[in-house]
C-alpha atoms as a PDB file:
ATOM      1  CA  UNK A   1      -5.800 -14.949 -10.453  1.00  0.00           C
ATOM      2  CA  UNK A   2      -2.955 -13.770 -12.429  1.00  0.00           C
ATOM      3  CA  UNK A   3      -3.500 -10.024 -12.175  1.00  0.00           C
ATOM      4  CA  UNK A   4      -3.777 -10.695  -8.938  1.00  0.00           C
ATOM      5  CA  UNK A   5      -0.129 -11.960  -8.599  1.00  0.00           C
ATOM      6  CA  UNK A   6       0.660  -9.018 -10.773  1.00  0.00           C
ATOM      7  CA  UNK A   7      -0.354  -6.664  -8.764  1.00  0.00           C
ATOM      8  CA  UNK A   8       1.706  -8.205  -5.457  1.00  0.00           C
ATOM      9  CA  UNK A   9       4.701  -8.060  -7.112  1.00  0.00           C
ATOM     10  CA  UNK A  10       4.321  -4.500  -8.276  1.00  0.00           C
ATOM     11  CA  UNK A  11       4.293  -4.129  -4.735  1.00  0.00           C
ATOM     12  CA  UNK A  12       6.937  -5.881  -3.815  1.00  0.00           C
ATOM     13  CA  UNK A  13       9.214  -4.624  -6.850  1.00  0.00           C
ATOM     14  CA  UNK A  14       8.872  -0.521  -6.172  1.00  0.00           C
ATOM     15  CA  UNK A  15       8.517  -1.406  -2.594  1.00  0.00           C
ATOM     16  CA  UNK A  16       6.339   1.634  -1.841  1.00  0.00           C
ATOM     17  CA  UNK A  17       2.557   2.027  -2.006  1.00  0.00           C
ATOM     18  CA  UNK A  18       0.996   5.853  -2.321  1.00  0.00           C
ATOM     19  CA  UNK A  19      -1.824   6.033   0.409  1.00  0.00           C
ATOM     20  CA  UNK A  20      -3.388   9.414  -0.955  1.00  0.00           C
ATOM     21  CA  UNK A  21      -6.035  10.695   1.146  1.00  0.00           C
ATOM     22  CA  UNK A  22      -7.289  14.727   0.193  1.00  0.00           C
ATOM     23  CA  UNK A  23      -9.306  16.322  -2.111  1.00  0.00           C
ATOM     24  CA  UNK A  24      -9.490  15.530  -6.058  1.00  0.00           C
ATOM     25  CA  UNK A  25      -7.366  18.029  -7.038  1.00  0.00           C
ATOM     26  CA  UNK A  26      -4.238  17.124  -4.172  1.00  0.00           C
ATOM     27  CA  UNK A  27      -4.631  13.268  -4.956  1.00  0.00           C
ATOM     28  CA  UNK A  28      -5.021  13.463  -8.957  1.00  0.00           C
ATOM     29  CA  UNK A  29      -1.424  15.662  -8.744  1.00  0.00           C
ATOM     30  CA  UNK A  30       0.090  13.061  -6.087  1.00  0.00           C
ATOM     31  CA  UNK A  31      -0.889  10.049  -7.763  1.00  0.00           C
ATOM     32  CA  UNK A  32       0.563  11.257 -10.948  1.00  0.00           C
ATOM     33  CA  UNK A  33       3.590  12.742  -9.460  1.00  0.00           C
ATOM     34  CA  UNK A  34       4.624   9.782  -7.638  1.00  0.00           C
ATOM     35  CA  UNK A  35       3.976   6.984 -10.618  1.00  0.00           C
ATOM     36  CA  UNK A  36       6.331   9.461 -12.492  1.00  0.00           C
ATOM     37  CA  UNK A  37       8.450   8.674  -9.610  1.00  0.00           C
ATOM     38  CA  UNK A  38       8.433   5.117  -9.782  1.00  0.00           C
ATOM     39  CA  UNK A  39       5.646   4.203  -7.767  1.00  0.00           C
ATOM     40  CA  UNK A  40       3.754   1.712  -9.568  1.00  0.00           C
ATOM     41  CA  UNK A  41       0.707   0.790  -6.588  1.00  0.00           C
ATOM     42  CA  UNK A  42      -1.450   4.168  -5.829  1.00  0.00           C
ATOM     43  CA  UNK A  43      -4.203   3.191  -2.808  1.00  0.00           C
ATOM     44  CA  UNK A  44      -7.027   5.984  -3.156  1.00  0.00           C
ATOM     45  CA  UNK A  45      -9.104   6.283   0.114  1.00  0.00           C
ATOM     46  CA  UNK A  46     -12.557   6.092   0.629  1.00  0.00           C
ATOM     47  CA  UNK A  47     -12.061   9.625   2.528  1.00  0.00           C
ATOM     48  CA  UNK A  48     -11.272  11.087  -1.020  1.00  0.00           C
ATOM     49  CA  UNK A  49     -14.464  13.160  -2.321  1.00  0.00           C
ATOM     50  CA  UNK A  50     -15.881  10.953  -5.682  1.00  0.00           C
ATOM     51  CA  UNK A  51     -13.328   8.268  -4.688  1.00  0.00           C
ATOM     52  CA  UNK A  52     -15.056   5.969  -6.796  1.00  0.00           C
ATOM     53  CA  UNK A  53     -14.685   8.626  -9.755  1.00  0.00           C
ATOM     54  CA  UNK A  54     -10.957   8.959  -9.101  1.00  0.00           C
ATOM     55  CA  UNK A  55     -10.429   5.801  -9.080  1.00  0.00           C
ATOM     56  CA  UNK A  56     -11.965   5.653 -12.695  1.00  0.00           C
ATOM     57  CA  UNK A  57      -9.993   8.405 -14.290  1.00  0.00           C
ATOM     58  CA  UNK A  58      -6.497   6.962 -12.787  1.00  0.00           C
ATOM     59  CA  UNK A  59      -7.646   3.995 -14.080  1.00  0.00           C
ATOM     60  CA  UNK A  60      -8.612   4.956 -17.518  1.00  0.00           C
ATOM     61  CA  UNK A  61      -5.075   7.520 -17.604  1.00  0.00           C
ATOM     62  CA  UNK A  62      -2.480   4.707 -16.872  1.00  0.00           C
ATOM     63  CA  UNK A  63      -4.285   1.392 -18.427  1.00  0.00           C
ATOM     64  CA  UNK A  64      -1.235   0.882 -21.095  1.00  0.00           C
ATOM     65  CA  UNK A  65       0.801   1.441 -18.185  1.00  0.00           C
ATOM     66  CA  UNK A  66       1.979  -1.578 -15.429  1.00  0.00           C
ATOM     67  CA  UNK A  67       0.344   0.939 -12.782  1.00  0.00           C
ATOM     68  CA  UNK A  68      -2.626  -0.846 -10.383  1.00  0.00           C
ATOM     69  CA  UNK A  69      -5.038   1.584  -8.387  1.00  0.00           C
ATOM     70  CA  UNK A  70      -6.463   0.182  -5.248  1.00  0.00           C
ATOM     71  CA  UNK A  71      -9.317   1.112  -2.742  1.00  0.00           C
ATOM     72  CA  UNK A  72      -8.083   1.976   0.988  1.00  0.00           C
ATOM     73  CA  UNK A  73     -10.334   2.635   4.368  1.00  0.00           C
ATOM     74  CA  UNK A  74     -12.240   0.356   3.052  1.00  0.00           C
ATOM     75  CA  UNK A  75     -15.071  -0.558   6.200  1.00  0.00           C
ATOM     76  CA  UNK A  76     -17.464  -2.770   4.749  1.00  0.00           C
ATOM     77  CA  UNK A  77     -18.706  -5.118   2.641  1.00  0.00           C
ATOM     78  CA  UNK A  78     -20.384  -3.054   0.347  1.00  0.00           C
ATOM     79  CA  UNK A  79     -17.764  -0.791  -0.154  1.00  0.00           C
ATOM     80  CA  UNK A  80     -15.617  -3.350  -1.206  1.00  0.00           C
ATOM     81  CA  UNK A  81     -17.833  -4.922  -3.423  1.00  0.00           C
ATOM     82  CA  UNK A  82     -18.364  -1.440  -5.395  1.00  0.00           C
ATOM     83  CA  UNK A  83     -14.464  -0.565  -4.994  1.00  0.00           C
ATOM     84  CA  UNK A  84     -13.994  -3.668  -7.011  1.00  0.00           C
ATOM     85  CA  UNK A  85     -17.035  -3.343  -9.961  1.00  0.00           C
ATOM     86  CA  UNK A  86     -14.889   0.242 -10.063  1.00  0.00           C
ATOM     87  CA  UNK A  87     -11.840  -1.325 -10.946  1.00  0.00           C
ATOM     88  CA  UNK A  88      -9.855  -1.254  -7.791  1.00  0.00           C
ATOM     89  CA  UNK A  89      -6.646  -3.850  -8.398  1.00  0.00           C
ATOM     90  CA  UNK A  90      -6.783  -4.213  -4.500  1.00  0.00           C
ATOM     91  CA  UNK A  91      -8.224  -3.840  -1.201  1.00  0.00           C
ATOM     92  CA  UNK A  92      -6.768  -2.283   1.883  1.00  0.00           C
ATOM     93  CA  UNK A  93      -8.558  -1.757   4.924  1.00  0.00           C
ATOM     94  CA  UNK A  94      -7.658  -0.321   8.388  1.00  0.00           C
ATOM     95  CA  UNK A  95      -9.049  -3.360  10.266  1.00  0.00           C
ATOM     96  CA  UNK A  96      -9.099  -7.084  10.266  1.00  0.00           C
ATOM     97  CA  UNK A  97     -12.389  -8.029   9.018  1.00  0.00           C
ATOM     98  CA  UNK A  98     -13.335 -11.346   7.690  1.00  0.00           C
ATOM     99  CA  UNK A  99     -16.379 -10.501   5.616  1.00  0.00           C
ATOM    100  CA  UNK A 100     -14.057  -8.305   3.401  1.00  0.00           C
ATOM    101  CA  UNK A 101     -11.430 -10.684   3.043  1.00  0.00           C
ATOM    102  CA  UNK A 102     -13.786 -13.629   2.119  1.00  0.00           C
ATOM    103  CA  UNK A 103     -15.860 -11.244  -0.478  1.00  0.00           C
ATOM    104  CA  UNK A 104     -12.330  -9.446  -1.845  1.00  0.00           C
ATOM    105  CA  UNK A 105     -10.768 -13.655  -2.403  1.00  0.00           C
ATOM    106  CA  UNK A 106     -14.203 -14.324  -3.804  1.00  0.00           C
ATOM    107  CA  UNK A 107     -13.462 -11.921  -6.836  1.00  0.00           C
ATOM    108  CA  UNK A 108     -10.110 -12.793  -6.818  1.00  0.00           C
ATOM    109  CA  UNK A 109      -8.278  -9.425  -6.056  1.00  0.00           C
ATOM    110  CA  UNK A 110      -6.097  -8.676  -3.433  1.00  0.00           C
ATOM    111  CA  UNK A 111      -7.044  -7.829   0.214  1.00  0.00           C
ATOM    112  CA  UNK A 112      -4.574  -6.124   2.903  1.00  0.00           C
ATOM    113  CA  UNK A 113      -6.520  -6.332   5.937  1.00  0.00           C
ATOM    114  CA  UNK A 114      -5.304  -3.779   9.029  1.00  0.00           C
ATOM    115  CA  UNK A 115      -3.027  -6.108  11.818  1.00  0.00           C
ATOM    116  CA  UNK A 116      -1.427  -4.800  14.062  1.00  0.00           C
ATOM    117  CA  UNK A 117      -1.533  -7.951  17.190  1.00  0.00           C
ATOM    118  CA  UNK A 118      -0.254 -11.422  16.627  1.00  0.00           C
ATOM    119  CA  UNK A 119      -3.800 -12.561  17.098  1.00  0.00           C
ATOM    120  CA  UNK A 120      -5.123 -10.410  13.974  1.00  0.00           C
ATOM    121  CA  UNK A 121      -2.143 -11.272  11.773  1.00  0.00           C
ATOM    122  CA  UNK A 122      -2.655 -15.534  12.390  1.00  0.00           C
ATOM    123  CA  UNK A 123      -6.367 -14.648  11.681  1.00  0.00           C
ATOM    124  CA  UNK A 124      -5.292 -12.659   8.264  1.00  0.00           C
ATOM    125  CA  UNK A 125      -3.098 -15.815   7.807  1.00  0.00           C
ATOM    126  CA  UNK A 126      -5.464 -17.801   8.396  1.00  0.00           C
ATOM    127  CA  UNK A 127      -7.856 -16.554   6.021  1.00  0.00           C
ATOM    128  CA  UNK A 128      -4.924 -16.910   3.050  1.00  0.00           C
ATOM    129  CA  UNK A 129      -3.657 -12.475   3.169  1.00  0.00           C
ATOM    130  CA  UNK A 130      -0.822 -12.655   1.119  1.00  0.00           C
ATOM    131  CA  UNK A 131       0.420  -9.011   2.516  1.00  0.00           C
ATOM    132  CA  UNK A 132      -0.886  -7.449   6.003  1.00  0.00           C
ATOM    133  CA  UNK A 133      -0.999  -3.609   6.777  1.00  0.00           C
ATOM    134  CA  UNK A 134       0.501  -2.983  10.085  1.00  0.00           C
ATOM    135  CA  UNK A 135      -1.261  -0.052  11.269  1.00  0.00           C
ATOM    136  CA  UNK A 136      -0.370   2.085  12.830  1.00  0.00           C
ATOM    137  CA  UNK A 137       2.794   1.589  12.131  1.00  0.00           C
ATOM    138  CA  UNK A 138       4.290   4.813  13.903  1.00  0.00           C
ATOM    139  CA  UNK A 139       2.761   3.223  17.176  1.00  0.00           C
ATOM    140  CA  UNK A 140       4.384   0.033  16.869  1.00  0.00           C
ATOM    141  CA  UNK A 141       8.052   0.796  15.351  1.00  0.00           C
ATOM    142  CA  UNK A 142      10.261  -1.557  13.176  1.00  0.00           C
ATOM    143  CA  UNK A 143      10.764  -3.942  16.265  1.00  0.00           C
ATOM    144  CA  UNK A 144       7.125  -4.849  15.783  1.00  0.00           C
ATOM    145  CA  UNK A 145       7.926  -6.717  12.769  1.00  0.00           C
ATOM    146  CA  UNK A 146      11.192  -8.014  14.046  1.00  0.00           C
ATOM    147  CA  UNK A 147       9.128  -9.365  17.080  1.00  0.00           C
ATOM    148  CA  UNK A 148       6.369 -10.983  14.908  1.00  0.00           C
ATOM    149  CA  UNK A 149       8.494 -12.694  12.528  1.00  0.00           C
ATOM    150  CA  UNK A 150      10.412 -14.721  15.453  1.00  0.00           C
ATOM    151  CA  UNK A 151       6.885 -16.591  15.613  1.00  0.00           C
ATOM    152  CA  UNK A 152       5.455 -16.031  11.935  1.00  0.00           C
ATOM    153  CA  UNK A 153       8.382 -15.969  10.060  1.00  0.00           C
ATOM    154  CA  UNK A 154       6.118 -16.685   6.858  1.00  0.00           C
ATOM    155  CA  UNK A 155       3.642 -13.201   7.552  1.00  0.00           C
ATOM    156  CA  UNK A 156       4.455 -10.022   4.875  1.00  0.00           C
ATOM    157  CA  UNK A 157       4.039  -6.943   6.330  1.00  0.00           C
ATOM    158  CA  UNK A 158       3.409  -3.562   4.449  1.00  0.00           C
ATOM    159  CA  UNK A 159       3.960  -0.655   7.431  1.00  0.00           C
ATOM    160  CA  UNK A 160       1.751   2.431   7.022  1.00  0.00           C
ATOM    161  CA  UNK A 161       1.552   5.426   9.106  1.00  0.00           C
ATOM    162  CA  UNK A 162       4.232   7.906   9.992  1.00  0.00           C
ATOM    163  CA  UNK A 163       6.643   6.278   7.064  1.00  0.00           C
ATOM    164  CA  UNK A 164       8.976   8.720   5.641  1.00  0.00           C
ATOM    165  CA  UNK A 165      12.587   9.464   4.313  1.00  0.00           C
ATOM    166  CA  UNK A 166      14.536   9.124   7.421  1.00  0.00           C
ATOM    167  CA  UNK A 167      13.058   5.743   8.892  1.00  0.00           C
ATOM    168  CA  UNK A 168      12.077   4.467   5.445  1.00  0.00           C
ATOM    169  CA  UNK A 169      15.243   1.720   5.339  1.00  0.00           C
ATOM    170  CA  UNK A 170      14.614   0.591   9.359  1.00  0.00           C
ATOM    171  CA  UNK A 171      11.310  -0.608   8.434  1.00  0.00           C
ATOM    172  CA  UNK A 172      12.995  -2.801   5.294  1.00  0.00           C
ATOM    173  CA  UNK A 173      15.465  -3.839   7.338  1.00  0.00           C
ATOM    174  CA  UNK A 174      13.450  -5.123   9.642  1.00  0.00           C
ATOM    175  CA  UNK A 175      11.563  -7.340   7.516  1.00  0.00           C
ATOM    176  CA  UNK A 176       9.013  -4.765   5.680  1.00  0.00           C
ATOM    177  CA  UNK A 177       8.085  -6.505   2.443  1.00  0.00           C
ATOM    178  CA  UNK A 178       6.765  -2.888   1.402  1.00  0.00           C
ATOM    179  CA  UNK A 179       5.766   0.042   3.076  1.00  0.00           C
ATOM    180  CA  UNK A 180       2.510   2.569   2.881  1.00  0.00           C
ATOM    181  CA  UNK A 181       3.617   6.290   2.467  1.00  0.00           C
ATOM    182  CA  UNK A 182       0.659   8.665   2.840  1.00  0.00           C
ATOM    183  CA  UNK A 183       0.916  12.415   4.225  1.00  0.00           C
ATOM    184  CA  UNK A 184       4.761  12.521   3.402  1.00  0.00           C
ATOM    185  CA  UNK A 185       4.149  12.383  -0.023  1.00  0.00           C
ATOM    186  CA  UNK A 186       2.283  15.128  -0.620  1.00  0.00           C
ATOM    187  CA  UNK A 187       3.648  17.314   1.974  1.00  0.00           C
ATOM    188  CA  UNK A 188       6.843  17.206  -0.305  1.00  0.00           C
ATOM    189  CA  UNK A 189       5.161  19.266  -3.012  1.00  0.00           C
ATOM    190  CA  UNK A 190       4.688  22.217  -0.464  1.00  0.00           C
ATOM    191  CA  UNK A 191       2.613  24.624  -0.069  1.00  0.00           C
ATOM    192  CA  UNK A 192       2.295  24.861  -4.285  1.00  0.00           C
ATOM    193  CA  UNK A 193       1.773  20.915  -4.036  1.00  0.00           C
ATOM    194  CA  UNK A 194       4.853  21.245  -7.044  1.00  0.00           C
ATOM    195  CA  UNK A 195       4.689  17.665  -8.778  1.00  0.00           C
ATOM    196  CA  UNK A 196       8.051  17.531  -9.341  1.00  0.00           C
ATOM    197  CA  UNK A 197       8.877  17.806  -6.092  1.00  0.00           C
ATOM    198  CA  UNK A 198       6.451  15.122  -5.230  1.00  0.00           C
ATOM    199  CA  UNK A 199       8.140  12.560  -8.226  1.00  0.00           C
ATOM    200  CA  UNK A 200      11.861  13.581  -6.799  1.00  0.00           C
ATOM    201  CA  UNK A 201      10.474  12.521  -3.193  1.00  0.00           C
ATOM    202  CA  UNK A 202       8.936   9.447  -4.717  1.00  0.00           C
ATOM    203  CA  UNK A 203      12.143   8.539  -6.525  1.00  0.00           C
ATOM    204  CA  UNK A 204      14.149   8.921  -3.699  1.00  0.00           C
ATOM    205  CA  UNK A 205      12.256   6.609  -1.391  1.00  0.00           C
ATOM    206  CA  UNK A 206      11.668   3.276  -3.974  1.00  0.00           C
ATOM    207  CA  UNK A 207      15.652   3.929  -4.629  1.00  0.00           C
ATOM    208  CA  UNK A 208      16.101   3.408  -0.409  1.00  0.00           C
ATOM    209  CA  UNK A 209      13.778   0.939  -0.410  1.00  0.00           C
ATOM    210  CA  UNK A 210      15.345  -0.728  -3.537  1.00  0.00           C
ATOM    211  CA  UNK A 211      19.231  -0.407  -2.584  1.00  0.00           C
ATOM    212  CA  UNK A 212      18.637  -1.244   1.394  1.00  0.00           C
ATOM    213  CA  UNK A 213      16.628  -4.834  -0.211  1.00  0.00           C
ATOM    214  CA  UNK A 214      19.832  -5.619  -2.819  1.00  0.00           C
ATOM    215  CA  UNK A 215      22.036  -6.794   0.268  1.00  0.00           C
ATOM    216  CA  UNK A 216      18.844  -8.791   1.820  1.00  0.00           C
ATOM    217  CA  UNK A 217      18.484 -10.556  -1.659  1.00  0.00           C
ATOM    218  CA  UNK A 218      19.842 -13.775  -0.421  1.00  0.00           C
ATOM    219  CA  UNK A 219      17.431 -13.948   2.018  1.00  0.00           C
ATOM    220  CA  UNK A 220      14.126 -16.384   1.938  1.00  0.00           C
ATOM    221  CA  UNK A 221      10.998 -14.776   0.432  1.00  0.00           C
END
């Protein structure tokens, strides 16, 4: 239960989790580009080629490190179950789904089930999520949150889709706990995929994310 804790406030501490979705090659460089930039919670998809082998190696490179690699687009139970013999530090899926949540609390790791209605996210509550995805999060805009918190107050949402540089500190404001950053990450390599480029972008967005949360400090968790 205690890595478990761990790992949610490595999220909530950098603020930013790497959803890296490519081949082995692109998400090996991203990962380790943006945990050189800060990033401390890297979610591999299940869309990666050998995700299960990725997962391993990240695992195995950054083990003396306060790093956690989790399993995302995660569908079933299955998949979940094998994501966590793997050594995934968490579970993210795309949907609300009860069988993963109950099998992901029954091994005690962390679960961030998909919500994106008010329906989904009392069910996710309901179930004792800690942290739902809102996806997708470009459809719904940083109101979404401000509009669900006037009712659940208590809910922590982690945005994902279509989160970058320039709307990065709306979503915090807004109540964001975290956010997902996928595509945007290693798009800022270029066409080279140049990991410093990728750490400088990574840097720059847990320092927003960081410096817009200072003047909210005050606030209730």
């Amino acid at each position: 239960m205690l890595h478990k804790y761990e790992v949610i406030n490595a999220i909530y501490e950098s603020g930013v989790v790497a959803v890296l979705r490519g081949n082995e090659m692109e998400v090996m460089t991203t990962a380790r580009a943006a945990i050189k930039g800060g990033i401390k919670t890297i979610e591999l998809t299940m869309t990666v080629p050998n995700a299960f082998d990725v997962l391993c190696e990240l695992k195995s490179e950054f083990k003396t490190q306060s790093v956690y690699i989790g399993m995302g687009t995660v569908l079933d139970v299955n998949s979940t179950v094998n994501a966590i013999q793997a050594g995934a530090d968490f579970i993210v899926t795309p949907h609300f789904d009860l069988d993963i949540i109950n099998v992901s609390h029954q091994y005690q790791t962390l679960v961030m089930p998909g919500a994106f209605t008010i329906t989904e996210m009392v069910n996710a509550l309901r179930a004792g999520c800690e942290i739902l995805k809102l996806f997708p999060a470009d459809l719904a805009g940083p109101n979404h949150i401000k509009n669900v918190k006037g009712p659940l107050p208590q809910v922590n949402i982690m945005p994902t889709g279509g989160v970058n540089e320039s709307n990065i500190e709306e979503w915090i404001k807004a109540g964001a706990v975290a956010v997902g950053v996928g595509s945007n990450l290693t798009k800022a390599g270029g066409s080279n995929l140049d990991p410093n480029k990728i750490s400088d972008y990574a840097s720059m967005l847990v320092k927003k994310v960081q410096q817009t949360k200072m003047p909210m400090s005050g606030a209730v968790q």
